[in-house]
Protein backbone atom coordinates (compact mmCIF):
# COMPACT_ATOMS: atom_id res chain seq x y z
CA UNK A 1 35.40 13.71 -35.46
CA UNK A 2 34.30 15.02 -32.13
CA UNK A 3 30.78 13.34 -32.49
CA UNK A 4 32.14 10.07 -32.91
CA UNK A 5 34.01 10.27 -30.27
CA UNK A 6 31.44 11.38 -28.26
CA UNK A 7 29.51 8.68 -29.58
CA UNK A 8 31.93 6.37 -28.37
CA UNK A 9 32.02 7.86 -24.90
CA UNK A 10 27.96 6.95 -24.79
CA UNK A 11 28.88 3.70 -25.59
CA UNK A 12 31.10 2.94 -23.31
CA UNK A 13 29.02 4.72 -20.71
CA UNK A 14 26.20 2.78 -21.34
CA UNK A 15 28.29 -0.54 -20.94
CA UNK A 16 29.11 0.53 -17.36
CA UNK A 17 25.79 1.41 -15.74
CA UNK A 18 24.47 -2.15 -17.60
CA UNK A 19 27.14 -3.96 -15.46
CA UNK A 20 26.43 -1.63 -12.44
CA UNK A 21 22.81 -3.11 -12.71
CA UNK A 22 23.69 -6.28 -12.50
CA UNK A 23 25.45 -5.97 -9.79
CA UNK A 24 23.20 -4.10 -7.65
CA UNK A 25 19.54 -5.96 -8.86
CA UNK A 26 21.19 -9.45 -8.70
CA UNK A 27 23.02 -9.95 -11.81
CA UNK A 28 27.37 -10.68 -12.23
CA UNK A 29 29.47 -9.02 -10.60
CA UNK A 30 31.55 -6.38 -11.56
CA UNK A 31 33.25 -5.03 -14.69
CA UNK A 32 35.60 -7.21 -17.01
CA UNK A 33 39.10 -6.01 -17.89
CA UNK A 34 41.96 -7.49 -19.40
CA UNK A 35 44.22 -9.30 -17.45
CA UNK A 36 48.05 -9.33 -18.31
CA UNK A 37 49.44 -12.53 -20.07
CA UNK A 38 51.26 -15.21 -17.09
CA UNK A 39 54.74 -16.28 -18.17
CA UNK A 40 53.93 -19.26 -18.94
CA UNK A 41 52.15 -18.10 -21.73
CA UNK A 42 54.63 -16.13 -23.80
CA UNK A 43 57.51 -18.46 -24.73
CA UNK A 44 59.81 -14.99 -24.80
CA UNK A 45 59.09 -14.41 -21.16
CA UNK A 46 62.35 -14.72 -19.13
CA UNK A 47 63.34 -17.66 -16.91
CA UNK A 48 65.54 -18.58 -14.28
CA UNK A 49 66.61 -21.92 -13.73
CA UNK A 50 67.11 -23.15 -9.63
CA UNK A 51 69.72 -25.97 -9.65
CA UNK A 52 69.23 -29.20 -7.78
CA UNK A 53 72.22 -29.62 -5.58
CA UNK A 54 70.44 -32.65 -3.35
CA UNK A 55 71.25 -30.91 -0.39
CA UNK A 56 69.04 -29.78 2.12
CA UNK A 57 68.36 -26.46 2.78
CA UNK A 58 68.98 -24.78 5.71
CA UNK A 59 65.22 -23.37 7.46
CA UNK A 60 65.24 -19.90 8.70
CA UNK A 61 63.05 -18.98 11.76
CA UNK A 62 61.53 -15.67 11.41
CA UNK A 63 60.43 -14.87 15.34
CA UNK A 64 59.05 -11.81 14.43
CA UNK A 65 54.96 -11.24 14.73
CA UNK A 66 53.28 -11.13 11.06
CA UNK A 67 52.56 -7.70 10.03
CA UNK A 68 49.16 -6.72 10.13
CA UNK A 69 46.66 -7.01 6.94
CA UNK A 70 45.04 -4.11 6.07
CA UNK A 71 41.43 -3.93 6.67
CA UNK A 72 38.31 -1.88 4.48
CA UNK A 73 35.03 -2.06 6.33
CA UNK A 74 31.70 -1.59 5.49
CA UNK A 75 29.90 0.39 8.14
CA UNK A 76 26.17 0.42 8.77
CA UNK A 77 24.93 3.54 11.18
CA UNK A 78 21.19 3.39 12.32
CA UNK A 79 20.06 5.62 14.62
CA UNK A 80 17.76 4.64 17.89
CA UNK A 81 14.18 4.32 16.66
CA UNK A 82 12.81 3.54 19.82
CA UNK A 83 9.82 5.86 20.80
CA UNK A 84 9.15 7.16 17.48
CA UNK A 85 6.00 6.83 16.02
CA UNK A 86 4.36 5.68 12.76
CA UNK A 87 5.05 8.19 9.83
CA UNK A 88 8.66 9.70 11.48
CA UNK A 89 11.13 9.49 9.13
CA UNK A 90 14.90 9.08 9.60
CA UNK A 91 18.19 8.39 8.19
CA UNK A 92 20.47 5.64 7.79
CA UNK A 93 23.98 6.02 6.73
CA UNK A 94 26.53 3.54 4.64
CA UNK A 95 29.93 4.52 5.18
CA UNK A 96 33.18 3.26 4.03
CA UNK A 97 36.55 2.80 5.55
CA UNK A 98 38.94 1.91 3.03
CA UNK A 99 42.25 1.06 3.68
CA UNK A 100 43.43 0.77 -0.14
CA UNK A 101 42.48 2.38 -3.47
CA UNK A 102 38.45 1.23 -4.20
CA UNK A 103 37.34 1.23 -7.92
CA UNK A 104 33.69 -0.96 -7.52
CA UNK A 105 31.29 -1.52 -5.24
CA UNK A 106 27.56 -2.79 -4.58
CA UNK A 107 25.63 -3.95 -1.53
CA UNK A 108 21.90 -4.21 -0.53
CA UNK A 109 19.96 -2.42 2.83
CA UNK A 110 17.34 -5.48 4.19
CA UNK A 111 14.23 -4.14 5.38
CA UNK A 112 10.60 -5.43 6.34
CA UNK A 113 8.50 -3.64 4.21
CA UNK A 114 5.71 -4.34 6.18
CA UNK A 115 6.91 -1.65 8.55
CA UNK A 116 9.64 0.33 6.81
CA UNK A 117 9.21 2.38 3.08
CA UNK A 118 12.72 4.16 1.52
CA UNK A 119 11.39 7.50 0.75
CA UNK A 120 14.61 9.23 -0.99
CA UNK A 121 18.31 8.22 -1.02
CA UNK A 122 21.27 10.38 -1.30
CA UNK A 123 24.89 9.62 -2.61
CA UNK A 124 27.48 10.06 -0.28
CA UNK A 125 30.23 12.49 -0.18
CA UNK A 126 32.91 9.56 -0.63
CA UNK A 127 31.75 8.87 -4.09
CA UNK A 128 34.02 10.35 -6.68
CA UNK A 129 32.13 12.97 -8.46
CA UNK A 130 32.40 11.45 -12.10
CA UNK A 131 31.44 7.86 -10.67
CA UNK A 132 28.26 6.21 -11.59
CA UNK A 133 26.23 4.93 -9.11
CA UNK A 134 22.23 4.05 -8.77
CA UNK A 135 20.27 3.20 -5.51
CA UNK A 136 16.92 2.10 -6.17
CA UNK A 137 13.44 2.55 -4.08
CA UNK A 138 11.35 0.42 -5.97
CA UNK A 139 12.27 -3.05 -5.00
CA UNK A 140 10.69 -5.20 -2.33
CA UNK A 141 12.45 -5.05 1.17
CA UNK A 142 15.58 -4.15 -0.30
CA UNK A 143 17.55 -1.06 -1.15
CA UNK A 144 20.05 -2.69 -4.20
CA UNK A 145 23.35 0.06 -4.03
CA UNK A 146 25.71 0.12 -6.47
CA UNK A 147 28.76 2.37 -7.53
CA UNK A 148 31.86 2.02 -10.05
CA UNK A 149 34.53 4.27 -11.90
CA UNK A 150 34.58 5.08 -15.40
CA UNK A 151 37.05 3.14 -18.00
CA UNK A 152 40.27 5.50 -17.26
CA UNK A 153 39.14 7.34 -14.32
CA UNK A 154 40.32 7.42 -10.67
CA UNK A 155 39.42 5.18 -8.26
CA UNK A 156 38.52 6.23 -4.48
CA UNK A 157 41.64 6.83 -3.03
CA UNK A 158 42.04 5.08 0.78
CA UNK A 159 40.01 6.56 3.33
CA UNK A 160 36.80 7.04 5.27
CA UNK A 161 33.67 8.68 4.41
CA UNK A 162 29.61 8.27 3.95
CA UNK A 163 28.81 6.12 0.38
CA UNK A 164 24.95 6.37 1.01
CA UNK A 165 22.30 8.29 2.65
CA UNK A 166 18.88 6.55 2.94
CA UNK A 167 15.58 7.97 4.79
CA UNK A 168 12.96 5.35 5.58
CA UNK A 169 9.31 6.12 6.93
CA UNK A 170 7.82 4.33 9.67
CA UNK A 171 4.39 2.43 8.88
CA UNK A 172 3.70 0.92 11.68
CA UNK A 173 5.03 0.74 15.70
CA UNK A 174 7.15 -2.11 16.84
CA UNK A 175 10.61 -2.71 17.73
CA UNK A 176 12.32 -5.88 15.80
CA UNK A 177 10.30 -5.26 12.44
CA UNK A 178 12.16 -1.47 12.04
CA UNK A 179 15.77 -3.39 11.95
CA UNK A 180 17.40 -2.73 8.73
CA UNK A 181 20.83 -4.83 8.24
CA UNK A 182 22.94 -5.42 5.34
CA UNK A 183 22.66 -8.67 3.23
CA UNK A 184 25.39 -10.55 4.07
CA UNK A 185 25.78 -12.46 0.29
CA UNK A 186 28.82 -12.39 -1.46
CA UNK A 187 27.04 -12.46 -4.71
CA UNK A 188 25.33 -8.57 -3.79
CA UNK A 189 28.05 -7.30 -0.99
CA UNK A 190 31.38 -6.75 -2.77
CA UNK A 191 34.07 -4.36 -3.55
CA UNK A 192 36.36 -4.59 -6.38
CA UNK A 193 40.08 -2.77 -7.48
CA UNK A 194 39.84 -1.16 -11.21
CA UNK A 195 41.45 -4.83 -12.30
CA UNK A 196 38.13 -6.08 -11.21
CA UNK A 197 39.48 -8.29 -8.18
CA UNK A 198 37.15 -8.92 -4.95
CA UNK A 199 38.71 -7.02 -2.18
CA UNK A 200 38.64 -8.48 1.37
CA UNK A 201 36.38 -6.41 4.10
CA UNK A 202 34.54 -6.67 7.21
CA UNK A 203 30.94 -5.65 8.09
CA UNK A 204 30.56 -3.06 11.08
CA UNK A 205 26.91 -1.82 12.42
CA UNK A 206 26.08 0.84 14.64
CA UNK A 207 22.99 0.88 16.72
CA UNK A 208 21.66 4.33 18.40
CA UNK A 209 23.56 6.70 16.12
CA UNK A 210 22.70 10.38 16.87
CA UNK A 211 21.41 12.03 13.73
């Protein structure tokens, strides 16, 4: 008994980190779950019926401001890399600022390769402990960054904190070349609730950040 349901557990890990490469190399996005059924279809669903009296109804003015929407950011911190020379490393931080519960996420660090090489990344302190998540060196002026929750595990509760430490190594001097930005493409930058829907952020970058 327990090694099939171990087995089972491999499975179903296995299914996760597929999707989590997906999203982070340039595949779908995000895990699948099952959505609950509308009203419309299950015929034993309650209704209410509004009747039409032909009389107008009566507008209400609400005067009062709109409440404020929530707002999870994405935060980019690169620190001022002005004076230093080829083969100095530092670090650039992704952090998050979350202002609801965060089950998904994926996003991809532009670089010019030319001038920049990712030497070693580091997961960030946010990151739930039993979360997967993969950050890869190997690809071509990118950084691909991806994260997610287990099936029936916790999702990052709201907050702030660092999702991803990367050091780069200078190759050659300049100024422009060593800028390293965030691909602004819904397809690769996204965050997701554990029902799999796209939650709504804003990007933030920081320029000159003290190590």
């Amino acid at each position: 008994m327990r090694i099939k349901r171990n087995s089972q557990l491999c499975v179903r890990v296995l299914a996760v980190v597929s999707c989590l490469l997906l999203i982070a190399c340039g595949g779908g996005g995000g895990l699948q779950f099952e959505s609950l059924p509308d009203a419309a279809d299950n015929p034993a669903a309650p209704t209410v019926e509004i009747p039409v009296t032909g009389e107008p109804v009566p507008l209400i003015e609400d005067s009062s401001p709109p409440a404020a929407e929530p707002v999870n950011k994405l935060v980019l911190s690169v620190p001022d890399l002005s004076g230093l020379a080829p083969g100095s490393e530092f670090e650039v931080s992704l952090a998050g600022a979350f202002s609801g519960e965060v089950y998904q996420g994926s996003a991809r660090l532009l670089f010019n390769p030319a001038y920049l090489k990712p030497v070693q990344a580091q997961r960030g302190g946010m990151l739930l402990t039993d979360m997967v998540h993969l950050a890869s060196l190997d690809q071509d002026g990118f950084v691909p960054f991806a994260f997610t929750g287990l099936p029936g595990h916790n999702a990052m509760a709201p907050g702030t904190g660092e999702l991803l430490r990367v050091k780069f190594r200078i190759l050659q001097a300049g100024a422009e070349p060593h800028r390293i930005r965030l691909q602004n493409d819904a397809e690769f930058l996204q965050l997701r609730d554990r029902n799999s829907r796209r939650l709504k952020f804003e990007l933030e970058s920081r320029a000159g950040v003290a190590q």
